[in-house]
PDB file of N, CA and C in Angstrom:
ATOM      1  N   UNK A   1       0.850  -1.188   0.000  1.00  0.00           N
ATOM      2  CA  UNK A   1       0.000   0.000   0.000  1.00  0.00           C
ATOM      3  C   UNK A   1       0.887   1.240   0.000  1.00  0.00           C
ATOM      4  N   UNK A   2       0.630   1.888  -0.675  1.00  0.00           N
ATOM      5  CA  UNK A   2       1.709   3.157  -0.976  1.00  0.00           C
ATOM      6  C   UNK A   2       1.301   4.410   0.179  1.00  0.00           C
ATOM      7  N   UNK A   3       2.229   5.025   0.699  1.00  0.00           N
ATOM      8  CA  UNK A   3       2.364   5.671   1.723  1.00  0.00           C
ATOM      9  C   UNK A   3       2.624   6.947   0.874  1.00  0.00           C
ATOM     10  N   UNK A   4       2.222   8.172   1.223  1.00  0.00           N
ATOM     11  CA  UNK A   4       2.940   9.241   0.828  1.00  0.00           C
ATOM     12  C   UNK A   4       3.391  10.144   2.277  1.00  0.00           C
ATOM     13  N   UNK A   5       4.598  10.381   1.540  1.00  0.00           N
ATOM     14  CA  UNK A   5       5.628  10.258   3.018  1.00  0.00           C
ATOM     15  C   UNK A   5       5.969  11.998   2.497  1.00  0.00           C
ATOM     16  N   UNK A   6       6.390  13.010   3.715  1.00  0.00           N
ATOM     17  CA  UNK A   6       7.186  14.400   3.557  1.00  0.00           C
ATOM     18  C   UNK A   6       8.569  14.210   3.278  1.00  0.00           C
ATOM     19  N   UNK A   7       8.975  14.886   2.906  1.00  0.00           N
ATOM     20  CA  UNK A   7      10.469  14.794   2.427  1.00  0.00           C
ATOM     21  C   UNK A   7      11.096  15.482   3.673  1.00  0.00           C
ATOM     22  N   UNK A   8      10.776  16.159   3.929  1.00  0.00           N
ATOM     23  CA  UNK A   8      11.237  17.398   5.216  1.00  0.00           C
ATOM     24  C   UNK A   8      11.114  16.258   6.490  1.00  0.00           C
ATOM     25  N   UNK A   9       9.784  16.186   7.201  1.00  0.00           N
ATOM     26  CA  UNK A   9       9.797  16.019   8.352  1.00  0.00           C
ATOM     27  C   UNK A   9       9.277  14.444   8.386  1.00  0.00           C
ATOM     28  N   UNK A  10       9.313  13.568   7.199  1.00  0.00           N
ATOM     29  CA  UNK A  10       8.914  12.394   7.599  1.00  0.00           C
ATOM     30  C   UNK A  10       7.489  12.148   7.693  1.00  0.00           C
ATOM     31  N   UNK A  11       6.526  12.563   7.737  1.00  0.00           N
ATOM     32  CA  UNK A  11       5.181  12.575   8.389  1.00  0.00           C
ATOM     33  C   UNK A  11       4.675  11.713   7.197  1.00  0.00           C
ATOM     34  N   UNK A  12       3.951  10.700   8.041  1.00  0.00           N
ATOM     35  CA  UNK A  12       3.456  10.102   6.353  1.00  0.00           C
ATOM     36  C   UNK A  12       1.257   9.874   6.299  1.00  0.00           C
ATOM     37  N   UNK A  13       1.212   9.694   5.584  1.00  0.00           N
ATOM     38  CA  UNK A  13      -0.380   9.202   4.349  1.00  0.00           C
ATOM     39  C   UNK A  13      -0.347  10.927   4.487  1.00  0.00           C
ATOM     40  N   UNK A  14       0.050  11.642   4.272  1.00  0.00           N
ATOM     41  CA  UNK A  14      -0.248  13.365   3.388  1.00  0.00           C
ATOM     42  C   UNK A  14      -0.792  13.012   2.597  1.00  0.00           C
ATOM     43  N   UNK A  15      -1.957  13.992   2.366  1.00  0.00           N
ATOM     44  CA  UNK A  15      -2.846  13.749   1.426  1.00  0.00           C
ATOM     45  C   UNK A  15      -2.449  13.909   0.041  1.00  0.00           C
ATOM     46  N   UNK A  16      -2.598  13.236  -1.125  1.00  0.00           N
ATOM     47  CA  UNK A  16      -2.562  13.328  -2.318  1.00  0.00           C
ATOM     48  C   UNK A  16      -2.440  14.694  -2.677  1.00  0.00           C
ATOM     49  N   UNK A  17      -1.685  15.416  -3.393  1.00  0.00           N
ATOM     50  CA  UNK A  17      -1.922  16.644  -3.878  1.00  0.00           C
ATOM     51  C   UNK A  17      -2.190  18.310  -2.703  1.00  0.00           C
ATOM     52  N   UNK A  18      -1.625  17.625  -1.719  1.00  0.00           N
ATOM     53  CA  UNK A  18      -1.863  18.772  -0.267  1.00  0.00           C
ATOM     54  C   UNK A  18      -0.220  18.733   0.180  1.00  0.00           C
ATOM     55  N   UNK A  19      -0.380  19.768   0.822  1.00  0.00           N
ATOM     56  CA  UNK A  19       1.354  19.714   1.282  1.00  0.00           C
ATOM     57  C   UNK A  19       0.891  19.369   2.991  1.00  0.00           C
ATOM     58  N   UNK A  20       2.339  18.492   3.157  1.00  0.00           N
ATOM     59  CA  UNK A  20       2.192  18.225   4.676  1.00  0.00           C
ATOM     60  C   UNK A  20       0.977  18.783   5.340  1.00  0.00           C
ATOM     61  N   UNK A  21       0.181  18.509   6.339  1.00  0.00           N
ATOM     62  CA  UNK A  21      -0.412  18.670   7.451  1.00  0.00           C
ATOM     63  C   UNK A  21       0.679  18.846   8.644  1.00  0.00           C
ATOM     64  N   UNK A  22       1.559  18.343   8.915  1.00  0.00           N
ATOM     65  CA  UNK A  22       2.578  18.691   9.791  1.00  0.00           C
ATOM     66  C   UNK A  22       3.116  19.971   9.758  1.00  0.00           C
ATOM     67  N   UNK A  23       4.043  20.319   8.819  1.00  0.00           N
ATOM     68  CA  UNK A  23       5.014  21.081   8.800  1.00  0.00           C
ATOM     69  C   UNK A  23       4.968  22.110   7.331  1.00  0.00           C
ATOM     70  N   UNK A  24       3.875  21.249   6.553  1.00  0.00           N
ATOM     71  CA  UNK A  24       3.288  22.444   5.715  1.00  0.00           C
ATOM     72  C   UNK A  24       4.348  22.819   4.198  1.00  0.00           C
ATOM     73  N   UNK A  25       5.091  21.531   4.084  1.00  0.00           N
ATOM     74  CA  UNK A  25       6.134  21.244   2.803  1.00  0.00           C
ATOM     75  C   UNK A  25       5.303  20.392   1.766  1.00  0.00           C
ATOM     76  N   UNK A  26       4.901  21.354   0.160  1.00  0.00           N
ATOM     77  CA  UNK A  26       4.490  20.216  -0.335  1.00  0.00           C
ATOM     78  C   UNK A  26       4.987  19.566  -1.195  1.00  0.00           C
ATOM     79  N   UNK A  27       6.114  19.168  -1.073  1.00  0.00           N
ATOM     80  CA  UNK A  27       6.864  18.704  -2.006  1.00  0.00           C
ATOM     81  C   UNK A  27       6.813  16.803  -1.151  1.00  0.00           C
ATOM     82  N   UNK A  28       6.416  15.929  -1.908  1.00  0.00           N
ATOM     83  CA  UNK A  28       6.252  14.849  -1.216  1.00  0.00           C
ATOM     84  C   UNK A  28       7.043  13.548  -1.966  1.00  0.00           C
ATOM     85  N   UNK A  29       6.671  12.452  -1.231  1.00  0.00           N
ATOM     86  CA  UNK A  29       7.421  11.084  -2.358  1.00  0.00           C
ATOM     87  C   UNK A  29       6.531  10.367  -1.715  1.00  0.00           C
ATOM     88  N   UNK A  30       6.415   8.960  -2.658  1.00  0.00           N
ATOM     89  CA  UNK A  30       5.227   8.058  -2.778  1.00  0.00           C
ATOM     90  C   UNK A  30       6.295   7.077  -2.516  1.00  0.00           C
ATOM     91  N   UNK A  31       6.245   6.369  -1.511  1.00  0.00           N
ATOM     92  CA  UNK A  31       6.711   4.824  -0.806  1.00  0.00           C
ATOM     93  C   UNK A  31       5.818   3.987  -0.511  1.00  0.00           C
ATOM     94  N   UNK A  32       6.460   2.605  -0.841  1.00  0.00           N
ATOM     95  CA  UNK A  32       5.404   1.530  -1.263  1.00  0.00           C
ATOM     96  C   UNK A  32       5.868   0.532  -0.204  1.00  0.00           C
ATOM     97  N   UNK A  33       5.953   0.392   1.723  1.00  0.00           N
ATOM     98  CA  UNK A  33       5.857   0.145   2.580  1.00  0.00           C
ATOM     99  C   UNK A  33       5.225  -1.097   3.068  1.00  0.00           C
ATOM    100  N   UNK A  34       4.679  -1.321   1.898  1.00  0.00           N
ATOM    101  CA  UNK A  34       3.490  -2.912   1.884  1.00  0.00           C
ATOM    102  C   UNK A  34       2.914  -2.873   3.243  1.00  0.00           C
ATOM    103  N   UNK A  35       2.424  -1.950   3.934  1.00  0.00           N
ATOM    104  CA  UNK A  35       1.349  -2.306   4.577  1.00  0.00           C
ATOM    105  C   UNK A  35       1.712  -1.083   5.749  1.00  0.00           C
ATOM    106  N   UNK A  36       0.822  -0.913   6.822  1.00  0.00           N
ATOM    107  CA  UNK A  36       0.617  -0.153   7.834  1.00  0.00           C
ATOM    108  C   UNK A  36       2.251   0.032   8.895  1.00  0.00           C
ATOM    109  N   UNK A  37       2.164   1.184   8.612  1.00  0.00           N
ATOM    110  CA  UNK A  37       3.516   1.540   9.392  1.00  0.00           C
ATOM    111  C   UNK A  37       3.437   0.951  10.857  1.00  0.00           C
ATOM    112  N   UNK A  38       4.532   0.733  11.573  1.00  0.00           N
ATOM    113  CA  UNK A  38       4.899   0.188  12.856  1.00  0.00           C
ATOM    114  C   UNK A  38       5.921   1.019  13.355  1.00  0.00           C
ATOM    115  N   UNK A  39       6.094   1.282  14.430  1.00  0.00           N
ATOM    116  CA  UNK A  39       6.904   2.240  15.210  1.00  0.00           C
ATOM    117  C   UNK A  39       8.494   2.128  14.637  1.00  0.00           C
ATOM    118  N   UNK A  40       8.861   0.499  14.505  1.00  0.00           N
ATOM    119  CA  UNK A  40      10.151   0.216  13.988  1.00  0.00           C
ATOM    120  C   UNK A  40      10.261   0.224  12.362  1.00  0.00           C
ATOM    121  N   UNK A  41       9.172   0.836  12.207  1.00  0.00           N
ATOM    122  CA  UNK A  41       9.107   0.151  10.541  1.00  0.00           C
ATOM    123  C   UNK A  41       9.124   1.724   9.542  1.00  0.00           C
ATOM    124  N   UNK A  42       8.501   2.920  10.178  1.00  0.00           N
ATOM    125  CA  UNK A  42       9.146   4.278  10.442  1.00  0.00           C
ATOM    126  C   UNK A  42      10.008   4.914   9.227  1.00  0.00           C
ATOM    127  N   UNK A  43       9.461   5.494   8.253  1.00  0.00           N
ATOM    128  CA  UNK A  43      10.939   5.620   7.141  1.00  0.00           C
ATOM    129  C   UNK A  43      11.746   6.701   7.879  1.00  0.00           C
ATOM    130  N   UNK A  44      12.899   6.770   7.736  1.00  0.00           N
ATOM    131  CA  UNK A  44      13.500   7.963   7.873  1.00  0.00           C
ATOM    132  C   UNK A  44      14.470   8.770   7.252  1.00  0.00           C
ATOM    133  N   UNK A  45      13.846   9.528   6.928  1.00  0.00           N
ATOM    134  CA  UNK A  45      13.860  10.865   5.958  1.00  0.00           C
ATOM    135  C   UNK A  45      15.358  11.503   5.962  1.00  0.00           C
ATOM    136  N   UNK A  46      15.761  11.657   4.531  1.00  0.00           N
ATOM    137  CA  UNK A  46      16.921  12.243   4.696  1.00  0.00           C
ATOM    138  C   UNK A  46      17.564  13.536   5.292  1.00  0.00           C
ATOM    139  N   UNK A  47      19.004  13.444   6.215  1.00  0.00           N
ATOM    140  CA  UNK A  47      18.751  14.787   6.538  1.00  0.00           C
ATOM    141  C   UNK A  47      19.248  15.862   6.117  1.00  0.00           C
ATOM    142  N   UNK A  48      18.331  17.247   6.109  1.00  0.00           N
ATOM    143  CA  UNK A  48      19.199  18.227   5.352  1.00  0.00           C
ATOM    144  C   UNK A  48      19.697  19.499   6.090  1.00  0.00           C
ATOM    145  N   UNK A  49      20.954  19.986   5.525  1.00  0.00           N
ATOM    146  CA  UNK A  49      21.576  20.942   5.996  1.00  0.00           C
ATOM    147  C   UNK A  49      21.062  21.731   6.214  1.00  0.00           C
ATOM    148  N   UNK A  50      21.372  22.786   7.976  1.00  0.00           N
ATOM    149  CA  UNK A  50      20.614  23.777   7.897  1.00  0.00           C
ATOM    150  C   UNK A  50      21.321  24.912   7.944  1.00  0.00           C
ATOM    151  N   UNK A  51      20.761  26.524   8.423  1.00  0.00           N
ATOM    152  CA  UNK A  51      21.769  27.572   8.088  1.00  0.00           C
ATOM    153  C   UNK A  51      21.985  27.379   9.733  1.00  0.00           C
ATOM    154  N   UNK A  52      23.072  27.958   9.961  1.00  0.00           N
ATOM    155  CA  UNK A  52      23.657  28.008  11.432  1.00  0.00           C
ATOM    156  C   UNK A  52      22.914  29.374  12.417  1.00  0.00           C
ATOM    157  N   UNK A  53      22.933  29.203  13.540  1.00  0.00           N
ATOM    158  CA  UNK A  53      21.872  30.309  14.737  1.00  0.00           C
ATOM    159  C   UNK A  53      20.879  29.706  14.940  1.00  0.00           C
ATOM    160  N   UNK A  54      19.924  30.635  15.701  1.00  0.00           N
ATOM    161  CA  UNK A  54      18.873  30.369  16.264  1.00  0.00           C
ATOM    162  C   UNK A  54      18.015  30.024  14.869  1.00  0.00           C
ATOM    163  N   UNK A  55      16.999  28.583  15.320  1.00  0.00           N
ATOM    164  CA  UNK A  55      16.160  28.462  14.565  1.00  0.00           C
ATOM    165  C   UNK A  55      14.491  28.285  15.435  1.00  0.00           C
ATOM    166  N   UNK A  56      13.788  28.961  14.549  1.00  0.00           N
ATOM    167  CA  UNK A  56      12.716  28.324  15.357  1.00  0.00           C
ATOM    168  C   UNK A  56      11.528  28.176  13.932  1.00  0.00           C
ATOM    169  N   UNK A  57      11.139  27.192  13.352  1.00  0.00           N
ATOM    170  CA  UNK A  57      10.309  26.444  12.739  1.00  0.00           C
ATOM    171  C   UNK A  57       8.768  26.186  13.092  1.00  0.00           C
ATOM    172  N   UNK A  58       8.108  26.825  12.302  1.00  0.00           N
ATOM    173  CA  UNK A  58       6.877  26.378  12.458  1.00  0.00           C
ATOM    174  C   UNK A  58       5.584  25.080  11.440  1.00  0.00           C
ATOM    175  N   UNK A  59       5.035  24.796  12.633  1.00  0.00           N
ATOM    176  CA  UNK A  59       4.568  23.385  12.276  1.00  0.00           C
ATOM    177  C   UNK A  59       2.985  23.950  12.664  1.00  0.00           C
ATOM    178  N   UNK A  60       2.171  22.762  11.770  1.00  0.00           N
ATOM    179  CA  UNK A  60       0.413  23.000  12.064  1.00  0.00           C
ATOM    180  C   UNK A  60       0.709  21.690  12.532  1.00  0.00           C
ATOM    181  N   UNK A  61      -0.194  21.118  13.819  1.00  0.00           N
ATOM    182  CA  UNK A  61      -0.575  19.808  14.658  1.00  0.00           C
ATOM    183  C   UNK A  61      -1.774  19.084  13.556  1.00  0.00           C
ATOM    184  N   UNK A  62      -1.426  18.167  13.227  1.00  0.00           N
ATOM    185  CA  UNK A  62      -2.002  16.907  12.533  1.00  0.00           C
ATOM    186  C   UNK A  62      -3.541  16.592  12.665  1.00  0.00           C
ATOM    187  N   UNK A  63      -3.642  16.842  14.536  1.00  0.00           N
ATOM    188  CA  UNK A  63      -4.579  16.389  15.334  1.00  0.00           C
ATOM    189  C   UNK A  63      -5.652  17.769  15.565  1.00  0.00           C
ATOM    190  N   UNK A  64      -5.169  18.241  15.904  1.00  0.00           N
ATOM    191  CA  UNK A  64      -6.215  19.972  15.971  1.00  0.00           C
ATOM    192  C   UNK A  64      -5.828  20.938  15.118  1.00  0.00           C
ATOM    193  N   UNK A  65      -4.952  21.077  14.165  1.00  0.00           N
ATOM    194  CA  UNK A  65      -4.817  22.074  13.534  1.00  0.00           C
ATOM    195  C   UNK A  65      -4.041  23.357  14.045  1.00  0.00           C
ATOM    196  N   UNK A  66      -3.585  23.462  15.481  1.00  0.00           N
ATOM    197  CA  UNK A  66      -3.174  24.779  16.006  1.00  0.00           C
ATOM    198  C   UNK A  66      -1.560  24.899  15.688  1.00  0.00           C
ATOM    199  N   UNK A  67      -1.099  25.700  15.488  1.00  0.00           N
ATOM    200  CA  UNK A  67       0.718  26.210  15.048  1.00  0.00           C
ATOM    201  C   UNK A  67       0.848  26.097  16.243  1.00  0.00           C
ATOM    202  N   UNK A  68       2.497  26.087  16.170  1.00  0.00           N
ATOM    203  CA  UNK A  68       3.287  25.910  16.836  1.00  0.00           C
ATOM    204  C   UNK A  68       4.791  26.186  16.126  1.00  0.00           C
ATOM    205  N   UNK A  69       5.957  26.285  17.481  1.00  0.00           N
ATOM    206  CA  UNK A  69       7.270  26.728  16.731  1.00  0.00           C
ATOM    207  C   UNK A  69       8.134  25.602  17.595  1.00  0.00           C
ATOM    208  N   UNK A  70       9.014  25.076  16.957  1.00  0.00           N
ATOM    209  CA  UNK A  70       9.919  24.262  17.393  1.00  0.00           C
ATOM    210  C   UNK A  70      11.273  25.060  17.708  1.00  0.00           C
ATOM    211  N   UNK A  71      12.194  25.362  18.774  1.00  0.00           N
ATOM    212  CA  UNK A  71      12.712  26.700  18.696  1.00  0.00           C
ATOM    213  C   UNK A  71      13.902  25.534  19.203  1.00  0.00           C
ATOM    214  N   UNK A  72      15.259  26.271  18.365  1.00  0.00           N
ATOM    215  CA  UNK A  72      16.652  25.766  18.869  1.00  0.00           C
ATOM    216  C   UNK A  72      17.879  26.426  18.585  1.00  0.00           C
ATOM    217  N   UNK A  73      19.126  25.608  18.464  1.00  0.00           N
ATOM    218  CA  UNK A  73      20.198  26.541  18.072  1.00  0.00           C
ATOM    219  C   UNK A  73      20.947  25.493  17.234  1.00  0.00           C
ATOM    220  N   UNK A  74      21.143  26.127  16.131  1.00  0.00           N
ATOM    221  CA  UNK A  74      21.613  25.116  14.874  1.00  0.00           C
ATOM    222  C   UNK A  74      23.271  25.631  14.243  1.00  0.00           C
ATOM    223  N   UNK A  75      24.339  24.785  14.195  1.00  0.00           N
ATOM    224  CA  UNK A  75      25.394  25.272  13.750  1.00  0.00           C
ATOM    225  C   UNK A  75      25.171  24.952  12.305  1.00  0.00           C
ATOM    226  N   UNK A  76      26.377  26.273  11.568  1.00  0.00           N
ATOM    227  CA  UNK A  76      26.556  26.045   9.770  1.00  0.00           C
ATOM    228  C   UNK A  76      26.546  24.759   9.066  1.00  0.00           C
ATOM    229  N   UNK A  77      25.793  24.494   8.327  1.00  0.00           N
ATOM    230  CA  UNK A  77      25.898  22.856   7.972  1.00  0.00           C
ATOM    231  C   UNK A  77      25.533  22.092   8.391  1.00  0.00           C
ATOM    232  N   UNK A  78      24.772  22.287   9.519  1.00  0.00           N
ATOM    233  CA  UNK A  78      24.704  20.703  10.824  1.00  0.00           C
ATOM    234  C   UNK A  78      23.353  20.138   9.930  1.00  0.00           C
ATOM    235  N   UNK A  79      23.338  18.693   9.489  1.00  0.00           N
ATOM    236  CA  UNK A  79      22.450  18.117   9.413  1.00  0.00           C
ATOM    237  C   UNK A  79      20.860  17.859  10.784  1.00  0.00           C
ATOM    238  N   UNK A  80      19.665  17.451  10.321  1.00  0.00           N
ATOM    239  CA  UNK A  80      18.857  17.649  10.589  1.00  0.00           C
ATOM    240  C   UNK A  80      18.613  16.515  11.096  1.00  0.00           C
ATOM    241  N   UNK A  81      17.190  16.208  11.625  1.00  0.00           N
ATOM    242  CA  UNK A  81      16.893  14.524  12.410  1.00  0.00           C
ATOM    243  C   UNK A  81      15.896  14.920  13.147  1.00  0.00           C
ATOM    244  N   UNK A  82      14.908  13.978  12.511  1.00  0.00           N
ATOM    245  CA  UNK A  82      13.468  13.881  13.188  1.00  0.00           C
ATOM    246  C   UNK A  82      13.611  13.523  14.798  1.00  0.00           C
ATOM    247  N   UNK A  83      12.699  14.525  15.513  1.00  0.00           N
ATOM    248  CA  UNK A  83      12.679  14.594  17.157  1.00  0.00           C
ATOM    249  C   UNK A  83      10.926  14.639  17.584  1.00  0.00           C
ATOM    250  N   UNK A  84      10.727  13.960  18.356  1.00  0.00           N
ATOM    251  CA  UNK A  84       9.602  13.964  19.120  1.00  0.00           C
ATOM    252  C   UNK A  84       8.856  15.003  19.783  1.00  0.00           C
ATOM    253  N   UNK A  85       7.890  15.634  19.214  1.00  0.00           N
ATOM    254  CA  UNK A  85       7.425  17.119  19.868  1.00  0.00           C
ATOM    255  C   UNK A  85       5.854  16.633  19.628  1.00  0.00           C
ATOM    256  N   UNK A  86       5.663  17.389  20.989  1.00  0.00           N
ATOM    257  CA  UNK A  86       4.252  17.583  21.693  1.00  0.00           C
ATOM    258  C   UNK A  86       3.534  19.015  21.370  1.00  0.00           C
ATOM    259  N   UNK A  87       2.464  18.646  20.897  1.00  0.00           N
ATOM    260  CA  UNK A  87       1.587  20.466  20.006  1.00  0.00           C
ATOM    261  C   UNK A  87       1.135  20.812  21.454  1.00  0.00           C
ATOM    262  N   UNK A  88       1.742  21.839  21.806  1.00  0.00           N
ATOM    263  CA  UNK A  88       1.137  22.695  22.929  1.00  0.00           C
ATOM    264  C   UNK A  88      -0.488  22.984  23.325  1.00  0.00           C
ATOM    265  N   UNK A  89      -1.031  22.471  22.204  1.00  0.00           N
ATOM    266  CA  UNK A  89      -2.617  23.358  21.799  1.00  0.00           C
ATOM    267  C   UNK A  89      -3.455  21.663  22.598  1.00  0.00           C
ATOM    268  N   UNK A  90      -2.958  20.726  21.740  1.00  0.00           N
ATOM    269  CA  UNK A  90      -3.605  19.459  22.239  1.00  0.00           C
ATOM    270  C   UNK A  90      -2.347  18.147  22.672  1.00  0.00           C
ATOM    271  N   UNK A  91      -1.589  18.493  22.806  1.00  0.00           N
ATOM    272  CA  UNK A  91      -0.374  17.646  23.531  1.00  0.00           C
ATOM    273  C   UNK A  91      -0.499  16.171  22.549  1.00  0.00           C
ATOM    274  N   UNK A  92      -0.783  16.132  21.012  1.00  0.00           N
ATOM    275  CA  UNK A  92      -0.617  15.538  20.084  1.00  0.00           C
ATOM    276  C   UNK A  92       0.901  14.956  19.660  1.00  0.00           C
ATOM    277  N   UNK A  93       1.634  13.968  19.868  1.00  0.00           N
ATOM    278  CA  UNK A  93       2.938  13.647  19.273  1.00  0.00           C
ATOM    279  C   UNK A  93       3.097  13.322  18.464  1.00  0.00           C
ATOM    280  N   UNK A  94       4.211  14.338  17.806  1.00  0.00           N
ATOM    281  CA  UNK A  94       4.561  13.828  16.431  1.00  0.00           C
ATOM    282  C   UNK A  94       6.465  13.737  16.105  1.00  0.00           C
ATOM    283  N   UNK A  95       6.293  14.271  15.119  1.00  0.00           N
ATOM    284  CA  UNK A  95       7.781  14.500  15.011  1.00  0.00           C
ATOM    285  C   UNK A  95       8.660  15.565  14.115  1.00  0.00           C
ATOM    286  N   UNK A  96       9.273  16.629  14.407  1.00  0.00           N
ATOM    287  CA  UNK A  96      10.131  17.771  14.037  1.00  0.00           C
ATOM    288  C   UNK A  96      11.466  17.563  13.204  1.00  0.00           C
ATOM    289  N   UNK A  97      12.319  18.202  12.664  1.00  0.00           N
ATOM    290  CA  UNK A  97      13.491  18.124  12.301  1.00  0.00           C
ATOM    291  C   UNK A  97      14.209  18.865  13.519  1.00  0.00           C
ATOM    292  N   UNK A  98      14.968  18.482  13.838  1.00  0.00           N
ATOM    293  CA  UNK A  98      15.986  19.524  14.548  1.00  0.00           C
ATOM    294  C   UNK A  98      17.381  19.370  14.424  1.00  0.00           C
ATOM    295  N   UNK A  99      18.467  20.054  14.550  1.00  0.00           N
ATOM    296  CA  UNK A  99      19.727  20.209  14.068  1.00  0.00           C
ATOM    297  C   UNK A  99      20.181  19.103  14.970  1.00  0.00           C
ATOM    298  N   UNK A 100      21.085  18.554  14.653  1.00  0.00           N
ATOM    299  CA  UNK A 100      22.175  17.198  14.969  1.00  0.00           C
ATOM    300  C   UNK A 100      22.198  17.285  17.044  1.00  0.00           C
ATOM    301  N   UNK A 101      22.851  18.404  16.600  1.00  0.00           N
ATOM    302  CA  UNK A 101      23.732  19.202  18.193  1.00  0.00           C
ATOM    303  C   UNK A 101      21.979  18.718  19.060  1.00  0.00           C
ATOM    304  N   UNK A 102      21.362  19.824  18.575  1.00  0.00           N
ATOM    305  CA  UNK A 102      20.249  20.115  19.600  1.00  0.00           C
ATOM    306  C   UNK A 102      19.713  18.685  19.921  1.00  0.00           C
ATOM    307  N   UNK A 103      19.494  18.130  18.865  1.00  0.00           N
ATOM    308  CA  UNK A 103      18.474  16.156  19.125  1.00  0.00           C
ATOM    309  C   UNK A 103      19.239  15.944  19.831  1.00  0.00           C
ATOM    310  N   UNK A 104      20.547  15.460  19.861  1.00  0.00           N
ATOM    311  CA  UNK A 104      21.507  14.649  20.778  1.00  0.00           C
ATOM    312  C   UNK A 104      21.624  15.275  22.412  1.00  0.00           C
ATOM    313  N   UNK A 105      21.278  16.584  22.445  1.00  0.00           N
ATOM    314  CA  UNK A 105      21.264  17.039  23.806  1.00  0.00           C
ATOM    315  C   UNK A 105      20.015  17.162  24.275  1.00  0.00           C
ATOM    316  N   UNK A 106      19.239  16.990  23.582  1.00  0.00           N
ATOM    317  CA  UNK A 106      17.581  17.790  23.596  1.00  0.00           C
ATOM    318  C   UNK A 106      17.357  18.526  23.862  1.00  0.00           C
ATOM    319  N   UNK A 107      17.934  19.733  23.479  1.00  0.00           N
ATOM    320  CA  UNK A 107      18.055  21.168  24.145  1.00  0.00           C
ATOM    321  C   UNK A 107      17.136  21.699  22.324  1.00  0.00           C
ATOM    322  N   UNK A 108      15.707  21.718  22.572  1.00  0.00           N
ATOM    323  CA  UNK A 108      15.153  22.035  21.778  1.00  0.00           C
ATOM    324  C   UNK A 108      13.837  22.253  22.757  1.00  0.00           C
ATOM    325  N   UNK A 109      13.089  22.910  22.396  1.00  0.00           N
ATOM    326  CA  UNK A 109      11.505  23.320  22.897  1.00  0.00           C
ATOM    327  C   UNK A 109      10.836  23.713  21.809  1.00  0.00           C
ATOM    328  N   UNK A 110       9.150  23.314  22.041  1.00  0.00           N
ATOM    329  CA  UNK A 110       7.745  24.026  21.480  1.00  0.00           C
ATOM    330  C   UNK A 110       7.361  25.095  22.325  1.00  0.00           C
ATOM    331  N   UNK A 111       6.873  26.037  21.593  1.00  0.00           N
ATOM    332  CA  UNK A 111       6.010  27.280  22.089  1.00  0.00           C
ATOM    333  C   UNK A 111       4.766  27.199  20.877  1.00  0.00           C
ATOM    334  N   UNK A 112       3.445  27.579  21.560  1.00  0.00           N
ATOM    335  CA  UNK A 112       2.436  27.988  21.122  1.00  0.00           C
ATOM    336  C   UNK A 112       3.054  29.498  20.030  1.00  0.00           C
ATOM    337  N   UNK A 113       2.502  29.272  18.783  1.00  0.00           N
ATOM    338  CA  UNK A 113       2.947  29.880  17.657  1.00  0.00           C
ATOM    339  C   UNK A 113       1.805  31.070  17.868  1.00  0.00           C
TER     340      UNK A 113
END
């Protein structure tokens, strides 16, 4: 069963012809997963370079619709990597990009957008 997966943040069944519900990228790819995702089974998305400083990224929640900003500190070049964030609005989990440094320390936070 073909999955359509974000290129950015991973998030997958995006609707046909809609950009992310997550993170709001519509640039997508069609993966053929043969059947219902599983926690270990998870694609994961390539990562891409970001600009170095403060970043803070905004995302729409999957589950209620409310923004939100994923806020961190990103060095020149540092590759990216899906992280576990909670939508402030309905405490919905999903998952973010965040710079290398910040995932590995978890020195990243959500704020209501």
């Amino acid at each position: 069963m073909p999955y359509r997966v974000c290129k950015f943040c991973g998030f997958t069944n995006v609707e046909e012809g809609k950009a992310c519900s997550l993170c709001g990228v519509p640039a997508i790819d069609e993966l053929d997963l043969g059947g219902a995702l599983g926690e270990d089974e998870a694609a994961d998305p390539p990562a891409f370079p970001s600009a170095g400083g403060a970043r803070r990224d905004r995302y729409t929640c999957p589950a209620c619709g409310g923004t939100f900003a994923v806020v961190y500190d990103a060095l020149p070049g540092e590759d990216d990597q899906p992280m576990p964030v909670a939508c402030p609005h309905c405490w919905h989990t999903s998952q973010a990009r965040v710079a290398q440094a910040a995932a590995e320390t978890e020195d990243y936070h959500v704020e209501k957008d």
